[in-house]
C-alpha atoms as a PDB file:
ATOM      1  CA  UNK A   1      61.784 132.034  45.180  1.00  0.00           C
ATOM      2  CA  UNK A   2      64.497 132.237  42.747  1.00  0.00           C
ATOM      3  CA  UNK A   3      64.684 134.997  39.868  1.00  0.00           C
ATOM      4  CA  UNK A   4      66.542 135.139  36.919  1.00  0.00           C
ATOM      5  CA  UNK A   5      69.264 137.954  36.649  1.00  0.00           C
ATOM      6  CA  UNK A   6      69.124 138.049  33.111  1.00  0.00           C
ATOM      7  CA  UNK A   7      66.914 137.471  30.408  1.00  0.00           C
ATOM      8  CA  UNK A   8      67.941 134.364  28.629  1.00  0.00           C
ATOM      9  CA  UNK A   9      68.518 134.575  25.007  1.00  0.00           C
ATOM     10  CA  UNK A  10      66.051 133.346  22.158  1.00  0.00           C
ATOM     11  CA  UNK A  11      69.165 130.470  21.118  1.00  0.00           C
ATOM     12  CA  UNK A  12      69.809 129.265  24.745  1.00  0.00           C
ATOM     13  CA  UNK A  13      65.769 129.340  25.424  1.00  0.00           C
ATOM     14  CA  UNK A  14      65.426 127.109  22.781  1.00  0.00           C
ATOM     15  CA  UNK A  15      68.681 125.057  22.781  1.00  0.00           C
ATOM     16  CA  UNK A  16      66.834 123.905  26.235  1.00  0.00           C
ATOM     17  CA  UNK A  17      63.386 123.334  24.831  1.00  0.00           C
ATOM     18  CA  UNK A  18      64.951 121.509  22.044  1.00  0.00           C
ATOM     19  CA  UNK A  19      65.150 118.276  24.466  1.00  0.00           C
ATOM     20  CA  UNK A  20      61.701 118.290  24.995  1.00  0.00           C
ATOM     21  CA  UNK A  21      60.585 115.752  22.593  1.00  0.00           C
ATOM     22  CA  UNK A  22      57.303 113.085  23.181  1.00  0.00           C
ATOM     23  CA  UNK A  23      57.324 109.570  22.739  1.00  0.00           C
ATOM     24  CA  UNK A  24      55.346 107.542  21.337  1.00  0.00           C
ATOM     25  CA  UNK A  25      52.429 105.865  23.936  1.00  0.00           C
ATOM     26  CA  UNK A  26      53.180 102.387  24.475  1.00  0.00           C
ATOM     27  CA  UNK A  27      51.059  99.453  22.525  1.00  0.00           C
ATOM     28  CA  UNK A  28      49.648  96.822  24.616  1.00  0.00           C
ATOM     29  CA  UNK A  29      48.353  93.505  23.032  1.00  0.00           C
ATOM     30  CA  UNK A  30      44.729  93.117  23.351  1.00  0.00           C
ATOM     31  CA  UNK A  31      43.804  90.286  26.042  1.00  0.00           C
ATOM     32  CA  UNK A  32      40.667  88.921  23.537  1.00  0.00           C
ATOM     33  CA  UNK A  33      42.021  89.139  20.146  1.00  0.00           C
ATOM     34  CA  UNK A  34      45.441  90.181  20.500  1.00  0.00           C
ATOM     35  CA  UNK A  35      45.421  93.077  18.717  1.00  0.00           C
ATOM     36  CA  UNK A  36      47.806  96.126  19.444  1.00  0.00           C
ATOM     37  CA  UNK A  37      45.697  99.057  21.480  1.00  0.00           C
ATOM     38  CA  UNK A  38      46.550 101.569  23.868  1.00  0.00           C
ATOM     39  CA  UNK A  39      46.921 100.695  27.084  1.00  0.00           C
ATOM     40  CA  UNK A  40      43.762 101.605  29.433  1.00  0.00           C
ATOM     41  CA  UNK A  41      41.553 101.834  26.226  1.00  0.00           C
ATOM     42  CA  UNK A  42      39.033  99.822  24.495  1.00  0.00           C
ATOM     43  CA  UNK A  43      40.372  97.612  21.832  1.00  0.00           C
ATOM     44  CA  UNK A  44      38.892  99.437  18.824  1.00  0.00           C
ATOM     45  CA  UNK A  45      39.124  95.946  16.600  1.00  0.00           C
ATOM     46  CA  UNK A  46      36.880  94.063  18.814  1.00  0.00           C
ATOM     47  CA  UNK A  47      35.070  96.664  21.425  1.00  0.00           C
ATOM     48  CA  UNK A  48      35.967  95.527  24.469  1.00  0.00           C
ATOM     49  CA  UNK A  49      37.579  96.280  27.690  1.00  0.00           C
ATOM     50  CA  UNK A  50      39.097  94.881  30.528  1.00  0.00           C
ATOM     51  CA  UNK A  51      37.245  91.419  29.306  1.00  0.00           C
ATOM     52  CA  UNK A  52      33.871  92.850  28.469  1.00  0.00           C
ATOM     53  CA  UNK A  53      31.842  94.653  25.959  1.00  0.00           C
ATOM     54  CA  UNK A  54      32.165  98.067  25.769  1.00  0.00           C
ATOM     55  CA  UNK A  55      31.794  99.186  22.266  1.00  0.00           C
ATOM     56  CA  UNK A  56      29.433  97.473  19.444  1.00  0.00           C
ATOM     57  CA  UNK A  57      31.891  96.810  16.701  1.00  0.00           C
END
């Protein structure tokens, strides 16, 4: 397994964790009322899921 040398340095440490950066999730339209939701979630505007009722809204 591979070792460093030499400790890297607080700038260069964090000159390379500077490109981690999130993203926003991706909206989906909902397939009943065509609302924007997360994808793989219920719609929270009308309560349902995958075509059926999941949540009483």
């Amino acid at each position: 397994m591979a070792v460093p040398k030499r400790k890297m340095s607080r700038s260069n440490t964090r000159s390379r964790r500077a490109q981690w950066k999130t993203t926003a999730a991706p909206l989906v339209a909902c397939s009943r009322c065509r609302e924007p939701k997360m994808a793989h979630q219920a719609c929270p505007s009308c309560g349902t899921y995958n075509d059926r009722a999941i949540l009483d809204v």
